[in-house]
N, C-alpha and C. Protein backbone atom coordinates (compact mmCIF):
# COMPACT_ATOMS: atom_id res chain seq x y z
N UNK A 1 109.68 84.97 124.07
CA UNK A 1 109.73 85.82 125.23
C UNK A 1 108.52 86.75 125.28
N UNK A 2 107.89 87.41 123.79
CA UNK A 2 106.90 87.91 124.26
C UNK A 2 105.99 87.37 124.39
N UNK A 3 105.78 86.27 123.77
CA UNK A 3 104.55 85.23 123.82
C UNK A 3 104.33 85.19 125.76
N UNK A 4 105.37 85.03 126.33
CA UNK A 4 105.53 84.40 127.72
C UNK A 4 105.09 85.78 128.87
N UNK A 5 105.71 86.92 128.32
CA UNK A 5 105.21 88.14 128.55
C UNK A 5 104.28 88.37 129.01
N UNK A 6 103.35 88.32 127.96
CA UNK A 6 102.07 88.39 127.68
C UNK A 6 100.66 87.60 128.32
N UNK A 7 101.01 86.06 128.30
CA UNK A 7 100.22 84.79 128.10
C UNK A 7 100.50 84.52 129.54
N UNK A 8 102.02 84.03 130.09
CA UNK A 8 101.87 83.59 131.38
C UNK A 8 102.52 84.39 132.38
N UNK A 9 103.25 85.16 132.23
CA UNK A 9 103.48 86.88 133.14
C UNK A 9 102.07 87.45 133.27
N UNK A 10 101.67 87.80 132.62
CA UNK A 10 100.66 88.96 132.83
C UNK A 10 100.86 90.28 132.59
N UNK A 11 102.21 90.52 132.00
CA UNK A 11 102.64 91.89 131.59
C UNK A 11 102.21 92.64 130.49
N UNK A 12 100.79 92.84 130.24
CA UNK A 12 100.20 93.48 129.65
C UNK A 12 98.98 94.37 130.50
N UNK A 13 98.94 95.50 129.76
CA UNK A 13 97.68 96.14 129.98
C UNK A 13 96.38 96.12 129.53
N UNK A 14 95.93 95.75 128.47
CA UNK A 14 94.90 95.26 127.95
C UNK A 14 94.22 94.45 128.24
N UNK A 15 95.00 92.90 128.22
CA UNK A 15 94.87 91.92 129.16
C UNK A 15 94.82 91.56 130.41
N UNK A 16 95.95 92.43 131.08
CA UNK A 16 95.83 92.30 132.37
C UNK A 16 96.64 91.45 133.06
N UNK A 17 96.91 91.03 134.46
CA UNK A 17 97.89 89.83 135.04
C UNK A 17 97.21 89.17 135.74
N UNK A 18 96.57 87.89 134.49
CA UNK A 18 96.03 86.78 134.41
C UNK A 18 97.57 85.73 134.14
N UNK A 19 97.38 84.40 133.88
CA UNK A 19 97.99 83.63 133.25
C UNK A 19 97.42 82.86 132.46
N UNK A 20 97.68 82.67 131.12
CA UNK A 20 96.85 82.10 130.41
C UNK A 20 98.01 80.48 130.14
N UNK A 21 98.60 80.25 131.17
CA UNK A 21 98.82 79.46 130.61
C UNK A 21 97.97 78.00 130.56
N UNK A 22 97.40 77.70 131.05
CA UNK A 22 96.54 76.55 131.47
C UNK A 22 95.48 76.54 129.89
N UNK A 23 95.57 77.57 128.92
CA UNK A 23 95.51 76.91 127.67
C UNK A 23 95.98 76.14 126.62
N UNK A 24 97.39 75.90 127.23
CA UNK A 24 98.08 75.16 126.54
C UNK A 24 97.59 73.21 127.11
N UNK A 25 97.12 73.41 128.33
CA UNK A 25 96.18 72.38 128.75
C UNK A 25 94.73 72.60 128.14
N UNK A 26 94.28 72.73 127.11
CA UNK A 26 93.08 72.74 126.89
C UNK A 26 92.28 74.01 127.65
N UNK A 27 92.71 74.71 128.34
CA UNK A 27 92.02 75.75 129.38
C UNK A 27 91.61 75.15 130.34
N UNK A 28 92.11 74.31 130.94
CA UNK A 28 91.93 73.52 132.18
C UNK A 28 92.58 73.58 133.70
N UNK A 29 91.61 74.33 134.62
CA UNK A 29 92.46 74.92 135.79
C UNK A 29 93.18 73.16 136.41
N UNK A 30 93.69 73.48 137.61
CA UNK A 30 93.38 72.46 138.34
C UNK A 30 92.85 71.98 139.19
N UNK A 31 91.60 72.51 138.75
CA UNK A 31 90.34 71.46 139.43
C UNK A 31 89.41 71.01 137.96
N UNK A 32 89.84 70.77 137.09
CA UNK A 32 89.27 70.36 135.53
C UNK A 32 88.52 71.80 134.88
N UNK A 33 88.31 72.48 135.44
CA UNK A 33 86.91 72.95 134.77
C UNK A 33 87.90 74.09 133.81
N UNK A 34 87.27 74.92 132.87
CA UNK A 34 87.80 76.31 132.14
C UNK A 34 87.93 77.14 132.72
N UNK A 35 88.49 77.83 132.88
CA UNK A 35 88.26 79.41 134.03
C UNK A 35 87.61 80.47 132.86
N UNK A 36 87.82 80.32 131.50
CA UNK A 36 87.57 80.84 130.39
C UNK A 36 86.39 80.62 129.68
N UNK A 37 85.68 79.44 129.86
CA UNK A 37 84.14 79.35 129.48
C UNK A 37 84.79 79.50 127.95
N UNK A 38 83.61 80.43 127.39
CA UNK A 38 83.66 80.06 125.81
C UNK A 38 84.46 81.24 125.06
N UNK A 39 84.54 82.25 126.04
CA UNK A 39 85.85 83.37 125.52
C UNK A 39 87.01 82.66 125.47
N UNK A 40 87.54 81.63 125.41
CA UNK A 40 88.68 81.04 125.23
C UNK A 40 89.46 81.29 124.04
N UNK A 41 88.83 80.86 122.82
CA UNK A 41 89.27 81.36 121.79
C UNK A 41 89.11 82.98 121.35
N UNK A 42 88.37 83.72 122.05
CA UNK A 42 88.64 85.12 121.42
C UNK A 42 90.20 85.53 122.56
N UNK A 43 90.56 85.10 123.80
CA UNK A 43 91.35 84.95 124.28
C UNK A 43 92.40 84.80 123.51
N UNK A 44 92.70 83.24 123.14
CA UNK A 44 94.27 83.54 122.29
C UNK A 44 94.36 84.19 121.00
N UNK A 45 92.93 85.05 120.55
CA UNK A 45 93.14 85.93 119.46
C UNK A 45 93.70 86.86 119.99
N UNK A 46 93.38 87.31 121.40
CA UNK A 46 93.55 88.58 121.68
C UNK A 46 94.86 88.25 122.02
N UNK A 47 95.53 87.63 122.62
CA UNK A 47 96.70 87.32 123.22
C UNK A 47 97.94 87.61 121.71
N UNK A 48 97.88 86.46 121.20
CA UNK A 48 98.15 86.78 119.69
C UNK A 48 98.22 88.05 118.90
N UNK A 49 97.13 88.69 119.23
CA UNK A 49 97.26 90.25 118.65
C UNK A 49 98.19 91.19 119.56
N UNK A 50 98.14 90.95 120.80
CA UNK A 50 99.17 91.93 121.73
C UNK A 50 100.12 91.48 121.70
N UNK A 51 100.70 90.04 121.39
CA UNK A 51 102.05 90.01 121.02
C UNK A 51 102.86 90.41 119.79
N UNK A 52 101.95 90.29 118.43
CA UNK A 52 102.32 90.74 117.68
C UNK A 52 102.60 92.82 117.73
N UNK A 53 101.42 93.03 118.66
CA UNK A 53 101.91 94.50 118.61
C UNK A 53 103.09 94.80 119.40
N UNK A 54 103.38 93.70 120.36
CA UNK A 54 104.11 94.19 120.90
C UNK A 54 105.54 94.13 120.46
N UNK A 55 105.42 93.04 119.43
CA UNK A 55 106.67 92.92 119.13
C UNK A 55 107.52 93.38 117.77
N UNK A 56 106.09 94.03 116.83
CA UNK A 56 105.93 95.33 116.17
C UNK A 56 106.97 96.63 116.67
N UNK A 57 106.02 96.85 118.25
CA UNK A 57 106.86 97.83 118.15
C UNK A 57 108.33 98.27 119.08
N UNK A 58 108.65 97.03 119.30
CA UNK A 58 109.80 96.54 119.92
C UNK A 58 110.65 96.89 118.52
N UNK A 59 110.46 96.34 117.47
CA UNK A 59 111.14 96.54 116.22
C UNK A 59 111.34 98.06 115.98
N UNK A 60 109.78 98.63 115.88
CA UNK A 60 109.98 99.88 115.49
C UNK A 60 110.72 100.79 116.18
N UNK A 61 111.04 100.26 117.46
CA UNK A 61 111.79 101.28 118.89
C UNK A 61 113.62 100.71 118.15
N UNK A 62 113.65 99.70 117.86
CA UNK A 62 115.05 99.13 117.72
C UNK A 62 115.47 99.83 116.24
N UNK A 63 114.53 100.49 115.47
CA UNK A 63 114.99 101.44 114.22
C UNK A 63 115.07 102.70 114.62
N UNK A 64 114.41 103.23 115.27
CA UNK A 64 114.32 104.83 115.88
C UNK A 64 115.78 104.82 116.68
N UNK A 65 116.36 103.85 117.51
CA UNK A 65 117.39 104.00 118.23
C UNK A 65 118.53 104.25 117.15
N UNK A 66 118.57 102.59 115.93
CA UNK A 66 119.65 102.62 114.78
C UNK A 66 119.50 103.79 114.25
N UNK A 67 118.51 104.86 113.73
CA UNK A 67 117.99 105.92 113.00
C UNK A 67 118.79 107.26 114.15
N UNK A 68 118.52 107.47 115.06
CA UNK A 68 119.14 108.34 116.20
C UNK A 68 120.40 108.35 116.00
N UNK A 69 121.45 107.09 115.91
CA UNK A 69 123.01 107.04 116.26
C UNK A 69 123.24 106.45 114.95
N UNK A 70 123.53 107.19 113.34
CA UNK A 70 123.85 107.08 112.68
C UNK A 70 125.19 106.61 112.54
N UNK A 71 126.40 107.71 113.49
CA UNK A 71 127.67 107.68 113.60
C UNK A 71 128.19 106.66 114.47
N UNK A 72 127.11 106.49 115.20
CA UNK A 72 127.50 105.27 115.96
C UNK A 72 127.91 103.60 114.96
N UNK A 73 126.48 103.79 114.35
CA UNK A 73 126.44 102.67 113.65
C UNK A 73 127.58 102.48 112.68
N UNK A 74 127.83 103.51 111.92
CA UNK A 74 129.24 103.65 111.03
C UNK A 74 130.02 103.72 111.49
N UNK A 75 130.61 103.79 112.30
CA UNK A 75 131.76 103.50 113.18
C UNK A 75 132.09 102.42 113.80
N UNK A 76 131.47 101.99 114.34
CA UNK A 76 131.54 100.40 114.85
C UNK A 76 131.09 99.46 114.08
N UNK A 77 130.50 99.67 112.76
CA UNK A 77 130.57 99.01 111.73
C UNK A 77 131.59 98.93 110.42
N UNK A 78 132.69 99.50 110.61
CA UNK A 78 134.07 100.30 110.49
C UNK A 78 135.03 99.54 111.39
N UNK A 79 134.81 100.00 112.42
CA UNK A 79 135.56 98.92 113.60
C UNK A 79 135.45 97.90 113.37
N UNK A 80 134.42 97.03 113.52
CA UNK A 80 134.01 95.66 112.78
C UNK A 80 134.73 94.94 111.50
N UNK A 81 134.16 95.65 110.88
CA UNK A 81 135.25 95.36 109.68
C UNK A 81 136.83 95.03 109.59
N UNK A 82 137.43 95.89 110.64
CA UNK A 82 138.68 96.27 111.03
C UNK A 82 139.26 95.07 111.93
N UNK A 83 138.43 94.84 112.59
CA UNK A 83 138.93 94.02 113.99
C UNK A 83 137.91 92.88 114.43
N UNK A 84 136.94 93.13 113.66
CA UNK A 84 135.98 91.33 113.82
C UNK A 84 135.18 91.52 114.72
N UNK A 85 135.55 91.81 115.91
CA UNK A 85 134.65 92.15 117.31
C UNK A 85 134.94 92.85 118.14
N UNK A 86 133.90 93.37 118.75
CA UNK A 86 134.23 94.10 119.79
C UNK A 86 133.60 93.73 121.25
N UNK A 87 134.09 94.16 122.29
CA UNK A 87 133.92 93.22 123.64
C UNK A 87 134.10 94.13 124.72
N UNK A 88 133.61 93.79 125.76
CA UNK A 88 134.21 95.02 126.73
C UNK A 88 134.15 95.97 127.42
N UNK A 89 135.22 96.56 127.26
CA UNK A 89 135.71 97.68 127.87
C UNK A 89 134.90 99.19 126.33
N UNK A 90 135.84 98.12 125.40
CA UNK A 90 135.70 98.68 123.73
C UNK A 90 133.98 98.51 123.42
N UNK A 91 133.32 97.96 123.91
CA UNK A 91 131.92 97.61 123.54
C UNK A 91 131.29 98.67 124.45
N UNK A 92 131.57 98.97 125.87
CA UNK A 92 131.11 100.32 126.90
C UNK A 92 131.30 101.16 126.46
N UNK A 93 132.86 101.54 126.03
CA UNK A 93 132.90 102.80 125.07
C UNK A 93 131.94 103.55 123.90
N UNK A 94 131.95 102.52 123.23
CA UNK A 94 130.84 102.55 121.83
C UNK A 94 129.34 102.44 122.47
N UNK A 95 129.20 102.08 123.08
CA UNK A 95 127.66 102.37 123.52
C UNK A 95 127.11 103.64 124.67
N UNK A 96 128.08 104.45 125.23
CA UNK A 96 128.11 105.40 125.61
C UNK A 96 128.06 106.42 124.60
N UNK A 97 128.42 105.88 123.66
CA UNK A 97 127.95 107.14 122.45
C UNK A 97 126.89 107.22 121.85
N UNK A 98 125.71 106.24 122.55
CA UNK A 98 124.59 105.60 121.72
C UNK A 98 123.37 106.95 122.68
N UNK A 99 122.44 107.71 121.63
CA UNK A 99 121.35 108.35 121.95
C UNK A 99 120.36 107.63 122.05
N UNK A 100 119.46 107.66 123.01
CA UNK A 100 118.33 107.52 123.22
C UNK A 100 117.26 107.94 122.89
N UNK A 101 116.59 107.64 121.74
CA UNK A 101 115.46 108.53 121.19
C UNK A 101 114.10 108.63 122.20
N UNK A 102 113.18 108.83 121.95
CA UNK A 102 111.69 109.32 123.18
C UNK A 102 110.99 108.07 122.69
N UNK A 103 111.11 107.23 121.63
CA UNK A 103 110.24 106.30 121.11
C UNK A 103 110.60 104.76 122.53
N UNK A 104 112.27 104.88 122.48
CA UNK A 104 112.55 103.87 123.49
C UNK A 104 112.11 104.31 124.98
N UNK A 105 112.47 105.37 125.30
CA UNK A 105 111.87 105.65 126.80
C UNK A 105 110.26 105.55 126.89
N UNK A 106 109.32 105.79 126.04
CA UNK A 106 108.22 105.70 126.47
C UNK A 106 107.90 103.78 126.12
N UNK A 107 108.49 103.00 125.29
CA UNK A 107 108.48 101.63 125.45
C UNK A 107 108.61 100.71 126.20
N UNK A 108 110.23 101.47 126.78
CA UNK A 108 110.53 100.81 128.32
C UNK A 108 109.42 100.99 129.21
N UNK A 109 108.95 102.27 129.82
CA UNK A 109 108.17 102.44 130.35
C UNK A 109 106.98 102.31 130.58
N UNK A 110 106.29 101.77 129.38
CA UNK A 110 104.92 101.22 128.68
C UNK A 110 104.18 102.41 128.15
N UNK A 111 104.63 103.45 128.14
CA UNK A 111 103.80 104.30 127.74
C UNK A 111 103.85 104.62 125.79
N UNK A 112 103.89 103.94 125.47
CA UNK A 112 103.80 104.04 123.84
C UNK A 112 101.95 104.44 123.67
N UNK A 113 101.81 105.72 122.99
CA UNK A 113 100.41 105.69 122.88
C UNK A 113 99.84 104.27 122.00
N UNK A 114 100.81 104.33 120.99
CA UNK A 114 100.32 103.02 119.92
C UNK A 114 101.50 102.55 119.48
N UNK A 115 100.89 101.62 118.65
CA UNK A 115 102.56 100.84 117.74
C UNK A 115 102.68 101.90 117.00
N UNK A 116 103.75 102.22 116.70
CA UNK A 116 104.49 103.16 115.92
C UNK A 116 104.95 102.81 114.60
N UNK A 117 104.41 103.05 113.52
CA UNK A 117 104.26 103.02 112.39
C UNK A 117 105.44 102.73 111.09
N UNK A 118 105.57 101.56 110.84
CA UNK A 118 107.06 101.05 110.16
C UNK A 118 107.30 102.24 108.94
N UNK A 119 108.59 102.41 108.98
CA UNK A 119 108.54 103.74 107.98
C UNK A 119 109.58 102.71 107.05
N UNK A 120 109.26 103.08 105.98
CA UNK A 120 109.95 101.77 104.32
C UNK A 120 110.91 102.95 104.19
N UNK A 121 112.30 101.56 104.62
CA UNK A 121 114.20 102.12 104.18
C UNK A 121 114.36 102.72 105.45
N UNK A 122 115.06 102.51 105.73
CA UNK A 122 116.21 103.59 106.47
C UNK A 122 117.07 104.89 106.30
């Protein structure tokens, strides 16, 4: 999904909203020629590198949230234990108790200054 994001969305800023997919054809529009010339390969470096950041800090936003709702997590991991699953009505409940840290709102939004820095343990 972020590969697709990135490469044939155009949902990046760095890159821009191009489609790169016509490299998976060799870089071949359809009329034969490259649209990419010989930046092609610094292309799927770069492509490659913004997915990995991006999906860096997709991670790092998905620990800041677990890190925020401690009680959340122990509790419905408690529940879990208790009752196997939860679904629902019982699943709305429990996630209405869930905080939103500033790391996810500026992600959603694209505004992350940078990837945000994996912190070792929880």
């Amino acid at each position: 999904m972020a590969y697709k994001a990135v490469a044939e969305y155009g949902l990046n800023q760095r890159i821009g909203p191009i489609s790169l997919a016509t490299l998976s054809n060799g870089g071949l529009d359809d009329s034969g020629g490259s649209p990419f010339g010989r930046d092609q390969g610094h292309l799927v470096d770069l492509v490659q590198g913004e997915v990995k950041a991006l999906l860096q800090s997709a991670l790092e936003v998905a620990l800041s949230v677990i890190r925020a709702n401690p009680a959340v997590l122990e509790g419905l991991g408690a529940y879990l234990e208790e009752n196997e699953k939860v679904e629902g009505e019982e699943l709305q409940e429990w996630l209405k108790s869930v905080v939103a840290p500033e790391e996810l709102s500026s992600f959603i939004t694209g505004k992350q200054e940078h990837v945000l820095q994996l912190e070792v343990g929880l």
